[in-house]
Protein backbone atom coordinates (compact mmCIF):
# COMPACT_ATOMS: atom_id res chain seq x y z
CA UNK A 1 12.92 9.17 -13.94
CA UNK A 2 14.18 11.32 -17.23
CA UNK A 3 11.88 13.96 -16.73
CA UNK A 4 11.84 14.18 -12.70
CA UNK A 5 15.50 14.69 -13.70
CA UNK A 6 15.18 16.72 -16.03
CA UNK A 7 13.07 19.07 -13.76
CA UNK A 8 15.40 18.73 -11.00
CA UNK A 9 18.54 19.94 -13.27
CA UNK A 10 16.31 23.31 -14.16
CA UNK A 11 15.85 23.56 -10.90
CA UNK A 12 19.63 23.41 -10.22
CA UNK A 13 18.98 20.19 -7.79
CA UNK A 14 20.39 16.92 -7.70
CA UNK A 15 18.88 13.68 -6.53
CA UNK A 16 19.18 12.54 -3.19
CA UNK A 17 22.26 9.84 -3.02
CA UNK A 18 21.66 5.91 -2.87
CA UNK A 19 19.96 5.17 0.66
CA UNK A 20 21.63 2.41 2.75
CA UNK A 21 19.82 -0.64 3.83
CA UNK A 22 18.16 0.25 6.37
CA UNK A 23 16.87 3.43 5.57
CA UNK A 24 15.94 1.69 2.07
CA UNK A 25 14.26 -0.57 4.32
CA UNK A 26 12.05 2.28 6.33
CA UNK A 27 11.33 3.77 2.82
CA UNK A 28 9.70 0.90 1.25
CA UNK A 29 7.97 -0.36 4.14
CA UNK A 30 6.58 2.84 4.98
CA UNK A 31 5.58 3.36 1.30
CA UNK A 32 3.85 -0.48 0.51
CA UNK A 33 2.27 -0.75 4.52
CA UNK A 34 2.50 2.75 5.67
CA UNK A 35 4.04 1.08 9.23
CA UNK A 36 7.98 1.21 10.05
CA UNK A 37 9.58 -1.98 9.80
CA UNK A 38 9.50 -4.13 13.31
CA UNK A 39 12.69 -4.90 14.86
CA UNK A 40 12.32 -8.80 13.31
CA UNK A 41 12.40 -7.43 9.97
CA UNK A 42 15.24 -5.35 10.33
CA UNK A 43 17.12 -7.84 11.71
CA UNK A 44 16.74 -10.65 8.94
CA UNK A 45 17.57 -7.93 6.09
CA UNK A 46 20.70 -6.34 7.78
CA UNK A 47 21.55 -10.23 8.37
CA UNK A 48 20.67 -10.78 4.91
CA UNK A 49 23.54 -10.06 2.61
CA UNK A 50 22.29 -11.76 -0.73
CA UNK A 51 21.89 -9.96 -4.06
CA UNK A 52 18.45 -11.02 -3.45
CA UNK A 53 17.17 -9.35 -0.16
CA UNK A 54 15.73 -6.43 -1.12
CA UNK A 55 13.53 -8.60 -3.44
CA UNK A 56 12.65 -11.01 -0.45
CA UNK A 57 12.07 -7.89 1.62
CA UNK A 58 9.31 -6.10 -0.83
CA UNK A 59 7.82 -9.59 -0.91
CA UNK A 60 7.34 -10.08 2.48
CA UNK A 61 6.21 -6.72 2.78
CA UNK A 62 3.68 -6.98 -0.23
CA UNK A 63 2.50 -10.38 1.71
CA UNK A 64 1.68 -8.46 4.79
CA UNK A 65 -1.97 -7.68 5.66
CA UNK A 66 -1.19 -4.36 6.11
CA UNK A 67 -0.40 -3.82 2.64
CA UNK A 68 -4.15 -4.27 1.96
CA UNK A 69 -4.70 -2.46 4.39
CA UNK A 70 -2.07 0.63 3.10
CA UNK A 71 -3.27 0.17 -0.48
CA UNK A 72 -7.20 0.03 0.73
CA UNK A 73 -6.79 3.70 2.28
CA UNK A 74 -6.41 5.56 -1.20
CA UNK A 75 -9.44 3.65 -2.36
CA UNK A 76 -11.91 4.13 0.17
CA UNK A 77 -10.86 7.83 0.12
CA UNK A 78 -12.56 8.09 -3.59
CA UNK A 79 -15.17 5.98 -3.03
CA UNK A 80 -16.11 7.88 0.08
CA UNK A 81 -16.02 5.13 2.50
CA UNK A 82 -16.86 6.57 6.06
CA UNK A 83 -17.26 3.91 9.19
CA UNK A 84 -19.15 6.34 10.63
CA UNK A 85 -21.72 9.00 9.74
CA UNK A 86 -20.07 11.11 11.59
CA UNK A 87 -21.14 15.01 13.12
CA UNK A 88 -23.65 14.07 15.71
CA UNK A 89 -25.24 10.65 14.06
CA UNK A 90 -23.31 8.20 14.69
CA UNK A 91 -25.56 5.15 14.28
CA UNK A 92 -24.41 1.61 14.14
CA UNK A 93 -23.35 1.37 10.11
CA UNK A 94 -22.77 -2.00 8.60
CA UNK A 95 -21.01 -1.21 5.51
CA UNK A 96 -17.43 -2.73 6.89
CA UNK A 97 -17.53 -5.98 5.28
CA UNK A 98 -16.82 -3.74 1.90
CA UNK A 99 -14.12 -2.00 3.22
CA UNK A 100 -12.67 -5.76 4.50
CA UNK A 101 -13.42 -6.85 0.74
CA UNK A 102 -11.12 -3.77 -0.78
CA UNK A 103 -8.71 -5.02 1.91
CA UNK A 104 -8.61 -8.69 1.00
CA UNK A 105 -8.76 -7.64 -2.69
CA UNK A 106 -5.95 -5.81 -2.81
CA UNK A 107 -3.71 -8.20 -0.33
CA UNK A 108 -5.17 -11.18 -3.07
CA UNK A 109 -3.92 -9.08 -5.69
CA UNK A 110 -7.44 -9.11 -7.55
CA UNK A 111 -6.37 -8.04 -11.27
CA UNK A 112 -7.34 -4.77 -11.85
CA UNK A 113 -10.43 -5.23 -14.29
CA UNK A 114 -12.14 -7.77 -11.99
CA UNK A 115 -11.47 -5.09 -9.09
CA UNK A 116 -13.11 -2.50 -11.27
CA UNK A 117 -15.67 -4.67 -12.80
CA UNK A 118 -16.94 -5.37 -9.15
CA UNK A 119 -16.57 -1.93 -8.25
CA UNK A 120 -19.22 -0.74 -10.40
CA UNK A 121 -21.68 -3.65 -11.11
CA UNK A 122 -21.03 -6.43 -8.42
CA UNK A 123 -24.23 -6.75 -7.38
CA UNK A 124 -25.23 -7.03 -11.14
CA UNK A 125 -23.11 -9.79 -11.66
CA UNK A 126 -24.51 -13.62 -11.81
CA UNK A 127 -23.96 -15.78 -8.77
């Protein structure tokens, strides 16, 4: 945060204000599911006026299955992951259940070096 300040004071900028709720609430469930939040969701955390509902909120959010789903995207983007062949051979492909494996890894939180570790040698692994 020092230095994205920093580079905002050169650049005679300020930060943006605190959000409010809600909006806080469109931010972060954009940014951990990449949805908007539904109308149930909106309703428990403008109900919600405990020091602790943002913290409930990111949790529930975190314990969706889209955030698997959100978090999957920028992975199958570097590994290349394509449902389809695409341009004019489109052929049935069976390759989904990894991209439903990145998904359920990353809604399981998998630590990171078992993620990588399978990643690159899975199918060398025992059992």
């Amino acid at each position: 945060d020092h230095f994205i300040l920093n580079r905002l004071e050169r650049r005679g900028l300020q930060p943006n204000g605190k959000a409010d709720k809600m909006h806080l609430l469109k931010r972060l469930s954009i940014d951990l599911t990449g949805l908007l939040p539904s109308l149930d969701l909106m309703q428990e955390y403008r109900e919600d006026d405990s020091p602790e509902a943002t913290d409930k909120i990111i949790d529930r959010l975190l314990d969706s299955p889209s955030f698997g789903e959100r978090m999957a995207v920028l992975w199958m983007d570097v590994s290349r992951y394509s449902d389809s062949y695409g341009y004019q051979d489109d052929n049935i492909r069976t390759q989904w259940p990894y991209r439903d494996w990145v998904i359920h890894a990353f809604n399981k939180n998998l630590p990171y070096d078992q993620f990588i570790t399978w990643q690159l040698a899975g199918d060398l692994l025992p059992d």
